[in-house]
C-alpha atoms as a PDB file:
ATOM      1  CA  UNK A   1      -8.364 -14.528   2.430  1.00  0.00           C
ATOM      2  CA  UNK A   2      -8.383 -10.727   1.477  1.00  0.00           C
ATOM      3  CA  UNK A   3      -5.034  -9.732  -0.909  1.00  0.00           C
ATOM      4  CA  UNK A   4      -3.842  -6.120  -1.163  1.00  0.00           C
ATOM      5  CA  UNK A   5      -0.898  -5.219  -3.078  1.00  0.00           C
ATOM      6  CA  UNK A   6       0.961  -1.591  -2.404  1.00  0.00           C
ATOM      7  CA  UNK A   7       2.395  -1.483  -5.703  1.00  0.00           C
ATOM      8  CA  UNK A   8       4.633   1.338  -7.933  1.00  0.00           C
ATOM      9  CA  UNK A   9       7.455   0.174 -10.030  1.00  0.00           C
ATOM     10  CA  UNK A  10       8.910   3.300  -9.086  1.00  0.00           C
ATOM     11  CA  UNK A  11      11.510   3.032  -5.935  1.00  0.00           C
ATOM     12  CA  UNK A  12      10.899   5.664  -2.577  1.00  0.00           C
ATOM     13  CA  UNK A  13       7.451   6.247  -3.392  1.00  0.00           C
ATOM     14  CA  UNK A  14       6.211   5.037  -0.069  1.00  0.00           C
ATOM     15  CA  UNK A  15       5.041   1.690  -0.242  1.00  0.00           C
ATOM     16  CA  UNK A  16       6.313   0.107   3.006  1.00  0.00           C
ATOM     17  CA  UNK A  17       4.742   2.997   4.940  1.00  0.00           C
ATOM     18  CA  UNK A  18       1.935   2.674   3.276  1.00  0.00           C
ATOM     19  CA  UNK A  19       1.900  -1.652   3.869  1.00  0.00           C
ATOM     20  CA  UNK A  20       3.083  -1.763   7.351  1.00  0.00           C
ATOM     21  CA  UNK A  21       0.401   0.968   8.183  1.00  0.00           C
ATOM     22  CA  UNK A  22      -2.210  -1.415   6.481  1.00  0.00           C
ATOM     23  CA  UNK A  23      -1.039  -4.775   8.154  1.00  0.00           C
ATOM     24  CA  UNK A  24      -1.228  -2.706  11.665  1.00  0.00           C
ATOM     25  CA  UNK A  25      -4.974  -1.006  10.648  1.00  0.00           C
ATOM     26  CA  UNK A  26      -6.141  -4.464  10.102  1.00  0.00           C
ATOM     27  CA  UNK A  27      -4.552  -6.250  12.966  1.00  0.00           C
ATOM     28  CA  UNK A  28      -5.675  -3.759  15.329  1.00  0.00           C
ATOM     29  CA  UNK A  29      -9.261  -4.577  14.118  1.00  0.00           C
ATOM     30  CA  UNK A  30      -8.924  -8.223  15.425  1.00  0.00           C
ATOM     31  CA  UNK A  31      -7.403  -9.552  11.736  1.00  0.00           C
ATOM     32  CA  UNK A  32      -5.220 -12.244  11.708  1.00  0.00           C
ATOM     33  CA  UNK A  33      -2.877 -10.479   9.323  1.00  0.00           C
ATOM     34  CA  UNK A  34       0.180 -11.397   7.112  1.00  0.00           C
ATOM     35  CA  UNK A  35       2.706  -8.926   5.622  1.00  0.00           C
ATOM     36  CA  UNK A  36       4.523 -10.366   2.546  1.00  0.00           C
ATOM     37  CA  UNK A  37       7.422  -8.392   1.971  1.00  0.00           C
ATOM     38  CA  UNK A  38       8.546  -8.851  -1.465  1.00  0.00           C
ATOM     39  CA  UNK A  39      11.570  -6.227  -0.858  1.00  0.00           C
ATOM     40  CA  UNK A  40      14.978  -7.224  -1.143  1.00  0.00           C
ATOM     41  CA  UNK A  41      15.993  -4.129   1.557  1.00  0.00           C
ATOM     42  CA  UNK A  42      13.195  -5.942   3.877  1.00  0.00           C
ATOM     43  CA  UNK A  43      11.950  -2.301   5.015  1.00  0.00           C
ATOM     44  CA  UNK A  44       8.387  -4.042   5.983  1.00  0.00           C
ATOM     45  CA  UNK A  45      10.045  -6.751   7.991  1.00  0.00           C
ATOM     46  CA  UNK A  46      12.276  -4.572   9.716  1.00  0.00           C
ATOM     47  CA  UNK A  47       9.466  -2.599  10.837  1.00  0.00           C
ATOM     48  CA  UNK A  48       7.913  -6.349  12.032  1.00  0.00           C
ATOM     49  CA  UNK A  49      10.811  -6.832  13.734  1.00  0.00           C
ATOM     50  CA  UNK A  50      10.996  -3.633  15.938  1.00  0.00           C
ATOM     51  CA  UNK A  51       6.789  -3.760  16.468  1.00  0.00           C
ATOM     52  CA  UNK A  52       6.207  -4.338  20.298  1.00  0.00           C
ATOM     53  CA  UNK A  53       4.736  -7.909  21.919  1.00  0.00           C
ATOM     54  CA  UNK A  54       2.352  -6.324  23.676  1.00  0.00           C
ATOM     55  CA  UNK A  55       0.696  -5.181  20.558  1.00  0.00           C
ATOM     56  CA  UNK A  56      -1.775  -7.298  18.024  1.00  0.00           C
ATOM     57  CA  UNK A  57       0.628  -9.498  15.876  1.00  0.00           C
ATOM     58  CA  UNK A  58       1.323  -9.670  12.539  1.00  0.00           C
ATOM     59  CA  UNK A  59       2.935 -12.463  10.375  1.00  0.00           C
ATOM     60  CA  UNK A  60       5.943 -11.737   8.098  1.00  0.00           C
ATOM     61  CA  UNK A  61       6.647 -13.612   5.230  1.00  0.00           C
ATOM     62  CA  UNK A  62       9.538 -12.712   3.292  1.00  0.00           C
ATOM     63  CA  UNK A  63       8.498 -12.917  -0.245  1.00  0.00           C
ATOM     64  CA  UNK A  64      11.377 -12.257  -2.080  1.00  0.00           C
ATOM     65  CA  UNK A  65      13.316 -15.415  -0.785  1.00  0.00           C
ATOM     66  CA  UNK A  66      10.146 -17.405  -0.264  1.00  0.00           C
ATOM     67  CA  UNK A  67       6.835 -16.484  -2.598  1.00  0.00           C
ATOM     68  CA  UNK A  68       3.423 -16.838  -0.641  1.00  0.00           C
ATOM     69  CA  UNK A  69       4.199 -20.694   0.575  1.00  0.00           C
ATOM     70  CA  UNK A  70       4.536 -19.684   4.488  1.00  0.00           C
ATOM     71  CA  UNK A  71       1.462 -17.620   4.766  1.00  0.00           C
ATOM     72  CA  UNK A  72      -0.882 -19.140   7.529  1.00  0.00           C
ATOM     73  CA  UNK A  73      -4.226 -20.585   5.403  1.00  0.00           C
ATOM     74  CA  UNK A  74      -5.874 -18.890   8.343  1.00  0.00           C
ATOM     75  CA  UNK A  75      -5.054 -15.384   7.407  1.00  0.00           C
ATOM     76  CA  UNK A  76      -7.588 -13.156   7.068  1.00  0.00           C
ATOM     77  CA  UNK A  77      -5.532 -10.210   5.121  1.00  0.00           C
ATOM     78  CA  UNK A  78      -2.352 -10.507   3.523  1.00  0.00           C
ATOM     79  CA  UNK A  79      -0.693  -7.213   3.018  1.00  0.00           C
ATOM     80  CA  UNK A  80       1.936  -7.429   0.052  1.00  0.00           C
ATOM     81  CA  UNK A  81       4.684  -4.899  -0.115  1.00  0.00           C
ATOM     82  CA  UNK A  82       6.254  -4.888  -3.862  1.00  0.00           C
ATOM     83  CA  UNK A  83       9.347  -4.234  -4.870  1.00  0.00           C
ATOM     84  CA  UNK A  84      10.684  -1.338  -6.701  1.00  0.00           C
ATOM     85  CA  UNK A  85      11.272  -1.913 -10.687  1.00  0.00           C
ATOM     86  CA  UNK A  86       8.523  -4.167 -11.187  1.00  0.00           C
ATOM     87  CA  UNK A  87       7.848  -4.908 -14.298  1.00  0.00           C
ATOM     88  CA  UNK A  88       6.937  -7.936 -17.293  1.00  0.00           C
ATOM     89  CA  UNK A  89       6.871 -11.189 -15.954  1.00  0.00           C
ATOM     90  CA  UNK A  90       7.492 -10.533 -12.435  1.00  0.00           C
ATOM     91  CA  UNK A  91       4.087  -7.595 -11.884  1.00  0.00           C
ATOM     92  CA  UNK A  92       2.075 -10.066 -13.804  1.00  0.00           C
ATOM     93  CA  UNK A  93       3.190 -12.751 -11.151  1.00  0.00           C
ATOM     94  CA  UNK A  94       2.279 -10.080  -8.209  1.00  0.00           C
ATOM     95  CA  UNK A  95      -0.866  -9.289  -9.893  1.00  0.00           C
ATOM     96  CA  UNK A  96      -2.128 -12.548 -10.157  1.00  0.00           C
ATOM     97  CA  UNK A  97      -2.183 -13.210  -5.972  1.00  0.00           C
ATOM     98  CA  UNK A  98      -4.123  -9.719  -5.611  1.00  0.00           C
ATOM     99  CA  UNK A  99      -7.750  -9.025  -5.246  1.00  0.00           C
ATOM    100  CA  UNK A 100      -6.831  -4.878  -4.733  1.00  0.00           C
ATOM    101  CA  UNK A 101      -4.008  -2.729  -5.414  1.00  0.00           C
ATOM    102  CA  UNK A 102      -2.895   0.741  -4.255  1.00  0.00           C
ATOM    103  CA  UNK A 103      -0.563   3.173  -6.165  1.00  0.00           C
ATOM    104  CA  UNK A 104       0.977   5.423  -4.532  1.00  0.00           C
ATOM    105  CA  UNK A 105       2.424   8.095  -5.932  1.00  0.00           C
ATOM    106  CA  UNK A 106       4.511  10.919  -4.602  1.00  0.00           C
ATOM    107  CA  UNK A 107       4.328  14.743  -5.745  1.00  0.00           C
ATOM    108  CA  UNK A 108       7.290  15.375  -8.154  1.00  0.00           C
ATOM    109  CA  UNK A 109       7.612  15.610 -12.055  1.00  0.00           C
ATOM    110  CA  UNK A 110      10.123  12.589 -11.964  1.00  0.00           C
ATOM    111  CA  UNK A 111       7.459  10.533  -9.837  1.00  0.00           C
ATOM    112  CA  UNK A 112       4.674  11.616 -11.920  1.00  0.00           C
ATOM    113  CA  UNK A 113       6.285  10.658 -15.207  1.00  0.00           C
ATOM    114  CA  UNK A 114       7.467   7.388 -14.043  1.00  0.00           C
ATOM    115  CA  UNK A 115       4.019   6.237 -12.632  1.00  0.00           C
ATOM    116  CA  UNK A 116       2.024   7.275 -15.361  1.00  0.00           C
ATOM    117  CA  UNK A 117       4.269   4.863 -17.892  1.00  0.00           C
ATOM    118  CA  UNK A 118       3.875   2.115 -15.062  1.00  0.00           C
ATOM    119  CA  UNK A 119       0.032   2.827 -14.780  1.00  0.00           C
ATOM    120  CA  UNK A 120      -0.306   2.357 -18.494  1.00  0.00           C
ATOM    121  CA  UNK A 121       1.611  -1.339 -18.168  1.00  0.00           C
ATOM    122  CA  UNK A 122      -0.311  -2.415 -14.859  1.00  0.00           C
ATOM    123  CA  UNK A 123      -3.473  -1.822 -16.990  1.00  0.00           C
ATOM    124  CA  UNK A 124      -2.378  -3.960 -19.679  1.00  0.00           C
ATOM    125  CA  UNK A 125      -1.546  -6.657 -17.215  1.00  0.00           C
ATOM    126  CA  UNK A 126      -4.084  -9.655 -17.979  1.00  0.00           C
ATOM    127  CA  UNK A 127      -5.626  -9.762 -14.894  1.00  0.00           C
ATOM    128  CA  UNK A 128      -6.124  -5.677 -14.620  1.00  0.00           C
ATOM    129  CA  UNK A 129      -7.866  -5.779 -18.164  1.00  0.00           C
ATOM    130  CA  UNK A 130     -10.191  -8.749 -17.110  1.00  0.00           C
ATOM    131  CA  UNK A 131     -10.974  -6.263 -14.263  1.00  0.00           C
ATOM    132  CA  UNK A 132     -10.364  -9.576 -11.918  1.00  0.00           C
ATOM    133  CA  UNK A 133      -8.464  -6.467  -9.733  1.00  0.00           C
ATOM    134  CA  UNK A 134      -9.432  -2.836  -8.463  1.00  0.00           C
ATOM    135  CA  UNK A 135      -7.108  -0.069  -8.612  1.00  0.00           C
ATOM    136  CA  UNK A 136      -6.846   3.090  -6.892  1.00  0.00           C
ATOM    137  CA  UNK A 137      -3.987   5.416  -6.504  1.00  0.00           C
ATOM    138  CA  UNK A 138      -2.773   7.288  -3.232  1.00  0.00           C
ATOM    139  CA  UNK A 139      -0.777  10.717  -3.252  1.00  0.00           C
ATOM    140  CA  UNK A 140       1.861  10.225  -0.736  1.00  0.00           C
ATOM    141  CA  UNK A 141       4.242  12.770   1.142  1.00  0.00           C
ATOM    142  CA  UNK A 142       2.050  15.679  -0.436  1.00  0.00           C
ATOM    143  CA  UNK A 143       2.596  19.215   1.196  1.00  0.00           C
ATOM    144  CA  UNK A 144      -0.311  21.440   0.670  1.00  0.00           C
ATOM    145  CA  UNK A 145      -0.779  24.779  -1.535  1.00  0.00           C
ATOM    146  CA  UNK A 146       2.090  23.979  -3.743  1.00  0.00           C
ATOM    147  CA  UNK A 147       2.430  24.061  -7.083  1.00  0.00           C
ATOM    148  CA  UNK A 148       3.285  20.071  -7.708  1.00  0.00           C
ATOM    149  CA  UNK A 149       0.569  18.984  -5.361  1.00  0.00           C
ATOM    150  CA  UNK A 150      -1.843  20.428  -7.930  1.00  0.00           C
ATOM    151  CA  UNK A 151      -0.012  19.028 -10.467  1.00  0.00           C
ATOM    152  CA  UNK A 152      -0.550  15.314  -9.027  1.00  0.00           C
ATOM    153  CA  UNK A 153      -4.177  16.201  -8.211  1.00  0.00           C
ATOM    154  CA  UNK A 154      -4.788  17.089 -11.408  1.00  0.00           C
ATOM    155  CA  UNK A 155      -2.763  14.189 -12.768  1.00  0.00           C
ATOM    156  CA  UNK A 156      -4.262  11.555 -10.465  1.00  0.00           C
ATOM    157  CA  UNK A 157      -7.889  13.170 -10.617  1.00  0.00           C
ATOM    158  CA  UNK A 158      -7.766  12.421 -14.828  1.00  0.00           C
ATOM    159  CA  UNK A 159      -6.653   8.317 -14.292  1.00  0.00           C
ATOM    160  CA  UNK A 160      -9.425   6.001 -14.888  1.00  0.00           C
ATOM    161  CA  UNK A 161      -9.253   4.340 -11.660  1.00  0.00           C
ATOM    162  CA  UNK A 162     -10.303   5.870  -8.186  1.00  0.00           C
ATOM    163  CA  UNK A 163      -7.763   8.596  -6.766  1.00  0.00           C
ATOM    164  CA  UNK A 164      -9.083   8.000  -2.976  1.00  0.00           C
ATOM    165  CA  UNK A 165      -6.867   9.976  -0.769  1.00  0.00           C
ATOM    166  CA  UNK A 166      -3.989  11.885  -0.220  1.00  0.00           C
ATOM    167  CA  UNK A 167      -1.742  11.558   2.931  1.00  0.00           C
ATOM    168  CA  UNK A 168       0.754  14.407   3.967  1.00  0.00           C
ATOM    169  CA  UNK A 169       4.369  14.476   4.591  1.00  0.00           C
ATOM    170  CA  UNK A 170       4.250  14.028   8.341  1.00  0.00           C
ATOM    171  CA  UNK A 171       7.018  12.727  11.084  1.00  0.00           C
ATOM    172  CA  UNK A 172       4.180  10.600  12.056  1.00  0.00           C
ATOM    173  CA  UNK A 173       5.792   8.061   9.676  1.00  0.00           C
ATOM    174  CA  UNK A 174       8.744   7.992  10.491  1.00  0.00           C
ATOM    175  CA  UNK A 175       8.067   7.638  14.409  1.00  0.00           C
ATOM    176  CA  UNK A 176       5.724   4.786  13.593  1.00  0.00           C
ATOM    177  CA  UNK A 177       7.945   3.036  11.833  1.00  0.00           C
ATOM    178  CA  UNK A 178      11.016   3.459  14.339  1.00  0.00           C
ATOM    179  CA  UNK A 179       8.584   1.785  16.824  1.00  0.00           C
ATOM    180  CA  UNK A 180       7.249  -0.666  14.872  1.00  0.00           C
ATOM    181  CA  UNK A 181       3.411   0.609  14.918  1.00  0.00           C
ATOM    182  CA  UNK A 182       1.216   1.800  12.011  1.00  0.00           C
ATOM    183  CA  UNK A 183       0.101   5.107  11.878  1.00  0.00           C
ATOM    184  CA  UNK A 184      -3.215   4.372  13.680  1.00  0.00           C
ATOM    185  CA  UNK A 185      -1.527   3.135  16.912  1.00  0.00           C
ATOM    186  CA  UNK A 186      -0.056   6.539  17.330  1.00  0.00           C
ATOM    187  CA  UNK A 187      -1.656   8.604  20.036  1.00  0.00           C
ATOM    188  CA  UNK A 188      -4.868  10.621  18.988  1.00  0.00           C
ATOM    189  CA  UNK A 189      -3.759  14.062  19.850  1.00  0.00           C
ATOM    190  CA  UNK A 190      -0.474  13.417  17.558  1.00  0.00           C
ATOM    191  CA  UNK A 191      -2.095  11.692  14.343  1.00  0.00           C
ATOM    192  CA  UNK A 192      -5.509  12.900  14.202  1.00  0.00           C
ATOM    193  CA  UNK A 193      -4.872  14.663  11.295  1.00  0.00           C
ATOM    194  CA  UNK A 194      -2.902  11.708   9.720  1.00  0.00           C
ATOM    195  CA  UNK A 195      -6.359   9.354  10.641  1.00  0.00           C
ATOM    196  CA  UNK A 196      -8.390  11.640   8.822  1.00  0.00           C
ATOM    197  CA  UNK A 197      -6.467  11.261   5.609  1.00  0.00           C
ATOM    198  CA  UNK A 198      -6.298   7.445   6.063  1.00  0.00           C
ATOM    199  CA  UNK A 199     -10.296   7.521   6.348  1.00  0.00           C
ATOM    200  CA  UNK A 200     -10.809   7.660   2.523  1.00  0.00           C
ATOM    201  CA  UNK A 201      -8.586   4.759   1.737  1.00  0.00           C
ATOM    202  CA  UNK A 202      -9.749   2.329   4.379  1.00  0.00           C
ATOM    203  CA  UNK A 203     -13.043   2.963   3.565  1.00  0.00           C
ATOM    204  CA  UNK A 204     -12.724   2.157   0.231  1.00  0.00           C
ATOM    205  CA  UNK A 205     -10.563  -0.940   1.343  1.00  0.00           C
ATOM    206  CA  UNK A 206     -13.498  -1.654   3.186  1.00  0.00           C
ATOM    207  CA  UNK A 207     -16.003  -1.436   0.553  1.00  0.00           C
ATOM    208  CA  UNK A 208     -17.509  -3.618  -2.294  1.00  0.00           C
ATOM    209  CA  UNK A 209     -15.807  -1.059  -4.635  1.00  0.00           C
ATOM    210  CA  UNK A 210     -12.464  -2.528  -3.740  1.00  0.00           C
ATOM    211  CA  UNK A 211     -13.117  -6.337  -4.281  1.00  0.00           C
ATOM    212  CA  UNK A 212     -13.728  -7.692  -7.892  1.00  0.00           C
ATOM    213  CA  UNK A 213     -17.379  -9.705  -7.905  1.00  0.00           C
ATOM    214  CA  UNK A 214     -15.519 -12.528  -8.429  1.00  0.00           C
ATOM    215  CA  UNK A 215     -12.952 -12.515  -4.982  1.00  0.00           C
END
């Protein structure tokens, strides 16, 4: 059973996009998928609740009320969607149950600031230091040839841990959610671009560089 963790102490940075996009990538691929929404606002299992029958199903668990105890032993990924202001006791907890986790971060001094000091206490988390977890870090809602989107390329291209993609501010995200689809379940002549970004990160989801030797 495959754990990944969408994780950023820092609230509106994107992480139930970026989850419910991952449960749907996976269970479009045949997965037998679980989404573990750890949320108090529930944004991931609202978007569960809207997502069509007649499309590959997912599982929601909702974490926050009940830990990982419902989630089907024949999963083959659970998708975890953090809450913001995670920190001590409680992102050591969330650590623990993931093999991977993704960062994402969005372009904006305020963001940037806030993620670096989380970064630093994610990698002091015992399980992060052991390197029993990969890291990589996403820039999220970016708009091209501006002057803060270099600034978080240049910030996330200097972290010690892969920066694998960066997806754009798109409506695409907002009319997936609303129907209760991932990104990829859009039609190809409105999200090709939006596929192309996601490319890097599933890739890397889907590689050996994204599972510790011991998961």
């Amino acid at each position: 059973m495959r754990h990944i963790l969408v994780l950023n102490s820092k609230g509106g940075c994107g992480k139930s996009t970026i989850a419910t996009s991952l449960a749907a990538y996976y269970a479009i691929r045949d997965e037998r998928v679980t989404l573990v929404d750890y949320d108090r606002q529930a944004s991931s299992l609202d978007w569960l609740r809207r997502r069509p029958e007649n499309r590959p199903p997912i599982t929601g668990v909702a974490g926050f009320q009940d830990g990982f105890r419902p989630v089907p032993r024949n999963t083959d990924v659970v998708v975890i969607d953090a809450p913001a202001g995670c920190h001590g006791r409680e992102l050591t907890d969330l650590v623990r149950h993931a093999e991977t986790i993704v960062v994402p971060v969005l372009p904006s001094t305020i963001d940037i600031v806030a993620s670096s000091k989380f970064i630093d206490e994610l990698q002091e988390v015992g399980k992060v230091e052991r390197r029993e977890v990969k890291l990589a870090v996403v820039g999220n809602r970016v708009r091209e040839v501006t002057l803060i989107a270099q600034e978080l390329d240049d910030y996330l291209g200097k972290l010690k841990m892969p920066y694998v993609t960066k997806l754009r501010e798109a409506q695409n995200y907002v009319r997936a959610y609303t129907r209760g689809l991932g990104v990829h379940e859009l039609p190809e002549y409105l999200a090709w671009p939006d596929w192309e970004q996601w490319k890097p990160l599933v890739s890397w989801l889907n590689s050996k560089r994204s599972q510790p030797k011991a998961a």
